[in-house]
Every structure is written in structure tokens, then in C-alpha cells.
N, C-alpha and C. Protein backbone atom coordinates (compact mmCIF):
# COMPACT_ATOMS: atom_id res chain seq x y z
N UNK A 1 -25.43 10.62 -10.81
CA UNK A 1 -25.15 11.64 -11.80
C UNK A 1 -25.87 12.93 -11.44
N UNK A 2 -25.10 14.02 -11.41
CA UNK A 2 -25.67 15.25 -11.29
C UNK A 2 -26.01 16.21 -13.02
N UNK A 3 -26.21 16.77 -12.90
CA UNK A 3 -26.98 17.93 -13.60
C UNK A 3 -25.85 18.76 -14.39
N UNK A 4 -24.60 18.16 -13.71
CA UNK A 4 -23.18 19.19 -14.01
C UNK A 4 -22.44 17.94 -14.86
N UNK A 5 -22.25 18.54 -16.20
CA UNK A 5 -21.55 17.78 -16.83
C UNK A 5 -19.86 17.90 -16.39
N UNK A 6 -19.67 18.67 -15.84
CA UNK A 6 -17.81 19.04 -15.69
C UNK A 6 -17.61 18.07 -14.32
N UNK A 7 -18.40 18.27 -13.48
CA UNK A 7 -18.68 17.89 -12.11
C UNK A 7 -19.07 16.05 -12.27
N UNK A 8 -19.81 15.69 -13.05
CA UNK A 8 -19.67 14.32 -13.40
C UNK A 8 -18.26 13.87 -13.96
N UNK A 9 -17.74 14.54 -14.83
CA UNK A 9 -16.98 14.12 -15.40
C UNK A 9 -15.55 14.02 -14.51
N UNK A 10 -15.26 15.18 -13.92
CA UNK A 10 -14.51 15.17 -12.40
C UNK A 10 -14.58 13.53 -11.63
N UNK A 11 -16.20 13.42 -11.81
CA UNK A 11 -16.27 12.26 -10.31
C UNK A 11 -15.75 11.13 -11.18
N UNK A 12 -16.19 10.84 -12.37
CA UNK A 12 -15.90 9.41 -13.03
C UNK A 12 -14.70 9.08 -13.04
N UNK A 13 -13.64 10.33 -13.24
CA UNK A 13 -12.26 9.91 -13.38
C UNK A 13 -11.82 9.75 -12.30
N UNK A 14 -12.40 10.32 -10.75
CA UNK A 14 -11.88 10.08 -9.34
C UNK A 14 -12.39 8.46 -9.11
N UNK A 15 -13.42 7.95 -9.46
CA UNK A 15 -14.34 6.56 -9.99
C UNK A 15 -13.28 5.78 -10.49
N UNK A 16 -12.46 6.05 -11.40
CA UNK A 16 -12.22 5.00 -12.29
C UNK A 16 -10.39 4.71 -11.34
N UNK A 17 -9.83 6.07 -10.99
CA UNK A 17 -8.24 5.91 -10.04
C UNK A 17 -9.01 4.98 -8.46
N UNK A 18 -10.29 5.39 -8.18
CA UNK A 18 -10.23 4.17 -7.22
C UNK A 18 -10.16 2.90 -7.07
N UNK A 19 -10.50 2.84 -8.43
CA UNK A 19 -11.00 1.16 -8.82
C UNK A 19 -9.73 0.86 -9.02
N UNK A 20 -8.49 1.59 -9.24
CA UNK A 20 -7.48 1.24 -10.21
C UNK A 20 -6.31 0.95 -8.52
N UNK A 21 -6.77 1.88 -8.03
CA UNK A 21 -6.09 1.91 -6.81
C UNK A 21 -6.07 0.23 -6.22
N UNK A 22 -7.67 -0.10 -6.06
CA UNK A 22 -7.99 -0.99 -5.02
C UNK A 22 -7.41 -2.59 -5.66
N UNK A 23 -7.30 -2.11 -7.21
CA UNK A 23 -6.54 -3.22 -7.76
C UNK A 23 -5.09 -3.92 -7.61
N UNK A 24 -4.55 -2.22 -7.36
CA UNK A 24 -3.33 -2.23 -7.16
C UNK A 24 -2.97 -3.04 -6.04
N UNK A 25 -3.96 -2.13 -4.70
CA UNK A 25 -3.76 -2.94 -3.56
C UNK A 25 -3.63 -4.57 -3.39
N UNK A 26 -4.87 -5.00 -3.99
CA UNK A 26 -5.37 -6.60 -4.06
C UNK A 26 -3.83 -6.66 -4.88
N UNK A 27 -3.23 -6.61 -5.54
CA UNK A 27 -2.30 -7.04 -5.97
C UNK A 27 -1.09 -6.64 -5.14
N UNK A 28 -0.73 -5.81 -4.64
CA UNK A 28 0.60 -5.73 -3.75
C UNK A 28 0.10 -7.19 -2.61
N UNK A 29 -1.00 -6.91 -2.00
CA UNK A 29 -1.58 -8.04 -0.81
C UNK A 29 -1.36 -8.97 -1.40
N UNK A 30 -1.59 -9.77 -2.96
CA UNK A 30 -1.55 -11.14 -3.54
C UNK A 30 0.15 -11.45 -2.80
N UNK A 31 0.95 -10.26 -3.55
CA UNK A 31 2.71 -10.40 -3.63
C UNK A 31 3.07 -10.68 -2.10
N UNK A 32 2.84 -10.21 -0.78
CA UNK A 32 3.23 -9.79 0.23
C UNK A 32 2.52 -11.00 1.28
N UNK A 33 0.94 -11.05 0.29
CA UNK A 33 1.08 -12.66 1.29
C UNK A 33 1.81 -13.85 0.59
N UNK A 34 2.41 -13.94 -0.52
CA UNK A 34 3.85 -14.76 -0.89
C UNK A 34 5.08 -14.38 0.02
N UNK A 35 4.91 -13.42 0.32
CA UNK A 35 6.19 -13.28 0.66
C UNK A 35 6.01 -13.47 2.48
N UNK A 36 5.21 -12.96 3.09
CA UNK A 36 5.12 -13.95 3.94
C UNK A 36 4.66 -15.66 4.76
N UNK A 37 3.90 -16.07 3.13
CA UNK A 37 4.56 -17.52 3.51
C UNK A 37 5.86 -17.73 3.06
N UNK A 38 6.70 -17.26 2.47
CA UNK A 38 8.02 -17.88 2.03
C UNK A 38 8.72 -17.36 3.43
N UNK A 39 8.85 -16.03 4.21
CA UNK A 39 9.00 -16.20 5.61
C UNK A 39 8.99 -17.16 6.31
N UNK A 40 7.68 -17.08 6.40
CA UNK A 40 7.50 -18.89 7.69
C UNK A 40 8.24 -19.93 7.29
N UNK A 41 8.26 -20.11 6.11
CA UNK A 41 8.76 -21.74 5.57
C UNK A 41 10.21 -21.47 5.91
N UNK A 42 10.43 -20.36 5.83
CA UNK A 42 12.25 -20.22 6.12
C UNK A 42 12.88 -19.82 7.06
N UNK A 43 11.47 -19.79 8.63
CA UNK A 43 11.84 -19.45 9.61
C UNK A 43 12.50 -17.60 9.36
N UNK A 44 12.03 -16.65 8.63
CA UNK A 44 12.42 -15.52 8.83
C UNK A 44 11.39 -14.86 9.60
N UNK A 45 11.64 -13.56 9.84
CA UNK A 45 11.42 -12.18 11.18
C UNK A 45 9.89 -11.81 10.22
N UNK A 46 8.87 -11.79 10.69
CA UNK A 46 8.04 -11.30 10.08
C UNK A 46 7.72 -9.75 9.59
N UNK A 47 8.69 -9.02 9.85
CA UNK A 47 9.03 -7.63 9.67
C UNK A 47 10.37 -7.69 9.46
N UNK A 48 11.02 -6.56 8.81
CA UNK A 48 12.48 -6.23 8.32
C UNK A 48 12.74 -4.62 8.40
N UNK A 49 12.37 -3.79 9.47
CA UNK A 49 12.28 -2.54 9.88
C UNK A 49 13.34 -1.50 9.22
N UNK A 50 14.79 -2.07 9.25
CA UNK A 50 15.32 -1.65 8.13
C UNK A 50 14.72 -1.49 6.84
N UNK A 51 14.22 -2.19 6.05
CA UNK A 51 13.88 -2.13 4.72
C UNK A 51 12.39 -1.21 4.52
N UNK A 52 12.13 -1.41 5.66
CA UNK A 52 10.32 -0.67 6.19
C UNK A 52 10.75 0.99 6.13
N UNK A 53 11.80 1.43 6.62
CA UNK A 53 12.60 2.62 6.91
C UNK A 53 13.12 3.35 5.40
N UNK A 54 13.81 2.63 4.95
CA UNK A 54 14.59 2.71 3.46
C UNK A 54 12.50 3.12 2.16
N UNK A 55 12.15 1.68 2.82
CA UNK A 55 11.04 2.00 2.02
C UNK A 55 10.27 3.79 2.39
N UNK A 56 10.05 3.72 3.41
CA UNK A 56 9.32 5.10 3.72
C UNK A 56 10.42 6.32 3.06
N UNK A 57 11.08 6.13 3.41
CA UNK A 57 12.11 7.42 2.95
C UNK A 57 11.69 7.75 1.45
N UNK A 58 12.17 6.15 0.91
CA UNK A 58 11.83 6.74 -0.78
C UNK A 58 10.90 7.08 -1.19
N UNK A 59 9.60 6.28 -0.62
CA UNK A 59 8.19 6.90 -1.16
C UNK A 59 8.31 8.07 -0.14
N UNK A 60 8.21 8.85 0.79
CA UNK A 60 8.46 10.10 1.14
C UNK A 60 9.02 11.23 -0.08
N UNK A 61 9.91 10.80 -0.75
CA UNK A 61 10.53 11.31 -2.18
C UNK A 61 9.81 11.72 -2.80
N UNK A 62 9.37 10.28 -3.26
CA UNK A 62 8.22 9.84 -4.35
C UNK A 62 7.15 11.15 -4.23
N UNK A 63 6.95 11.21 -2.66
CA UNK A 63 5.43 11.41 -2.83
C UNK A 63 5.91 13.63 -3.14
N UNK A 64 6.85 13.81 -2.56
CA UNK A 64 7.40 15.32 -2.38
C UNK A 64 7.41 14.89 -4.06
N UNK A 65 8.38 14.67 -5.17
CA UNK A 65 8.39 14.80 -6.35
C UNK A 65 6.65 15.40 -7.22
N UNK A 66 5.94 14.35 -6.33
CA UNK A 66 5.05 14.33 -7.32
C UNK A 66 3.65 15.15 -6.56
N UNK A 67 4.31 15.85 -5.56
CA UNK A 67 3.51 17.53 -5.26
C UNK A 67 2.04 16.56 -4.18
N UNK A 68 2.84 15.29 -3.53
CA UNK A 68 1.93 14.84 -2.44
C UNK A 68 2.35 15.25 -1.53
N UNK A 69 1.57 15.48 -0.63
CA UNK A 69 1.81 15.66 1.05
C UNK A 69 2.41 14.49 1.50
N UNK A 70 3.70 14.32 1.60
CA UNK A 70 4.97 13.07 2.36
C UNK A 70 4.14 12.71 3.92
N UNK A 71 3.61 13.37 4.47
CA UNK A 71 3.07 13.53 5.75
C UNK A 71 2.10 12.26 5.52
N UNK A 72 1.15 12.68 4.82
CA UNK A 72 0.23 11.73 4.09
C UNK A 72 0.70 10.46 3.66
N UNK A 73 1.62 10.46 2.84
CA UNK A 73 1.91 9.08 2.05
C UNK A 73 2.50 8.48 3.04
N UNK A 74 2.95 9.08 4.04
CA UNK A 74 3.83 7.91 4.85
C UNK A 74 2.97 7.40 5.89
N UNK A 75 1.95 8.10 6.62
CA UNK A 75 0.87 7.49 7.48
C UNK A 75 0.13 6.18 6.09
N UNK A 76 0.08 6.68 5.06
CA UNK A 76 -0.70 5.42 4.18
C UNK A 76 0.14 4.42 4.87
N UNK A 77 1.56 4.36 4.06
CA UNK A 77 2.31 3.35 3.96
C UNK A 77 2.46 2.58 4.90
N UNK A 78 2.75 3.65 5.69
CA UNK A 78 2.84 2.82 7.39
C UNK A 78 1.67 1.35 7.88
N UNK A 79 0.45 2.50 7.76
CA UNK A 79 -0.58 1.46 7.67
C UNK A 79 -0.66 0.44 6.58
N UNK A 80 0.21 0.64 5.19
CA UNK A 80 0.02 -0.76 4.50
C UNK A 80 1.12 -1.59 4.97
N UNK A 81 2.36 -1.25 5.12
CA UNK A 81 3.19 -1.75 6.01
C UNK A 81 2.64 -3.00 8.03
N UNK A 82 1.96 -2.18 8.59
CA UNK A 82 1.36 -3.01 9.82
C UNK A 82 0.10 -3.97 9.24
N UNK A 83 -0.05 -3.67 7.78
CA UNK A 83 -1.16 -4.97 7.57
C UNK A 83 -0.77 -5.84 7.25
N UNK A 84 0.42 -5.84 6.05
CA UNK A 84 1.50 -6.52 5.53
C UNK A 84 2.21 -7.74 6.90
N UNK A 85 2.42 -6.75 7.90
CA UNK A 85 3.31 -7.84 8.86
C UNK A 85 2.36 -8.70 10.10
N UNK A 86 0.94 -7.99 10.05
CA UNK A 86 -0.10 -9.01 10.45
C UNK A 86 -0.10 -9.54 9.75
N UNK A 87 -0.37 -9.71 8.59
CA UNK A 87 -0.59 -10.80 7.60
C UNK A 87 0.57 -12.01 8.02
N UNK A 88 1.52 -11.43 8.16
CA UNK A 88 3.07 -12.33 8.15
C UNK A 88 2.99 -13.01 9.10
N UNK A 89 2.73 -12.30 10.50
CA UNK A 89 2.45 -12.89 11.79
C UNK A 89 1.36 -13.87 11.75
N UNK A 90 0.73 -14.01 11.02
CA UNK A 90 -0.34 -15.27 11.15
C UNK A 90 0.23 -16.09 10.35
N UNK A 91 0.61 -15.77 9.02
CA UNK A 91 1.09 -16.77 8.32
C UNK A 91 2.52 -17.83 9.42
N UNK A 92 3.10 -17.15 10.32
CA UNK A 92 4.38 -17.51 10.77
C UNK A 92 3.10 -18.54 11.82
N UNK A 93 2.33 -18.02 12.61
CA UNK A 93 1.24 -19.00 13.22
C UNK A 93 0.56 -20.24 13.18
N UNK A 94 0.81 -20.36 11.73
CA UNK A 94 0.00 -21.50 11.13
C UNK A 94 1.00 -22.68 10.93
């Protein structure tokens, strides 16, 4: 805590969207490692590059609508996307 009440109050609410963020994450990761064991069990492609494509486009949208840098959101995605299909690739391993 600093000395600046506006400046605290700034950080807590940047504090409280991270926490909310990292939840989010742990929860897309819960969904996505379901979905790549239901892959393996069914013998599917551990990636679907089409749908990886379709996905970026729209959050690209998403992110222009809502006054984000698309540049940005799509390097995120990307990278949540190549963790997503490591994940898959091991699951298809086991």
C-alpha cells in the first residue's frame, strides 16, 4: 500500500481482474484437458487448425470491439492455444 489513495485503489481493482483472470484460465485448462482426453479415447488429431483459425479471427473481433490491441489478443491466444495442444499431445501419449 502506498500513501496514494487513488493509486491504491487503481492497483486493487488491477489485483482483483488478475485473480479473476487466473481463474478463468484454471477453468478453460480444467475444460480443454477434458477435451483432450476425450481426443485420445477417440483416436482424434490433437489440434483442429481450422477451428484454431475461426477461433483467432473472432476473438481478433472481440478484442478490436472492445478497444484491445487484436495484435495482442491473438499472440495471447495463440500461446493459450500451443498449451492447450501440448496438453493434448501428452494426453494422446499416455
Amino acid at each position: 500500500m502506498s500513501n496514494d489513495a487513488v493509486l491504491d485503489g487503481y492497483r486493487q481493482s488491477i489485483d482483483n481482474i488478475d485473480a479473476a483472470m487466473i481463474h478463468i484460465l484454471a477453468e478453460r485448462f480444467r475444460i480443454t484437458q477434458a477435451v483432450g482426453a476425450y481426443k485420445a479415447e477417440h483416436g482424434l488429431p490433437p489440434s483442429d487448425p481450422g477451428r484454431e483459425e475461426r477461433q483467432i479471427t473472432r476473438l481478433r473481433k472481440l478484442a478490436e470491439d472492445a478497444r484491445l490491441d487484436p495484435e495482442f489478443s491473438e499472440k495471447f491466444l495463440r500461446f493459450v492455444i500451443q498449451e492447450v495442444i501440448r496438453h493434448h499431445e501428452r494426453a494422446q501419449a499416455k
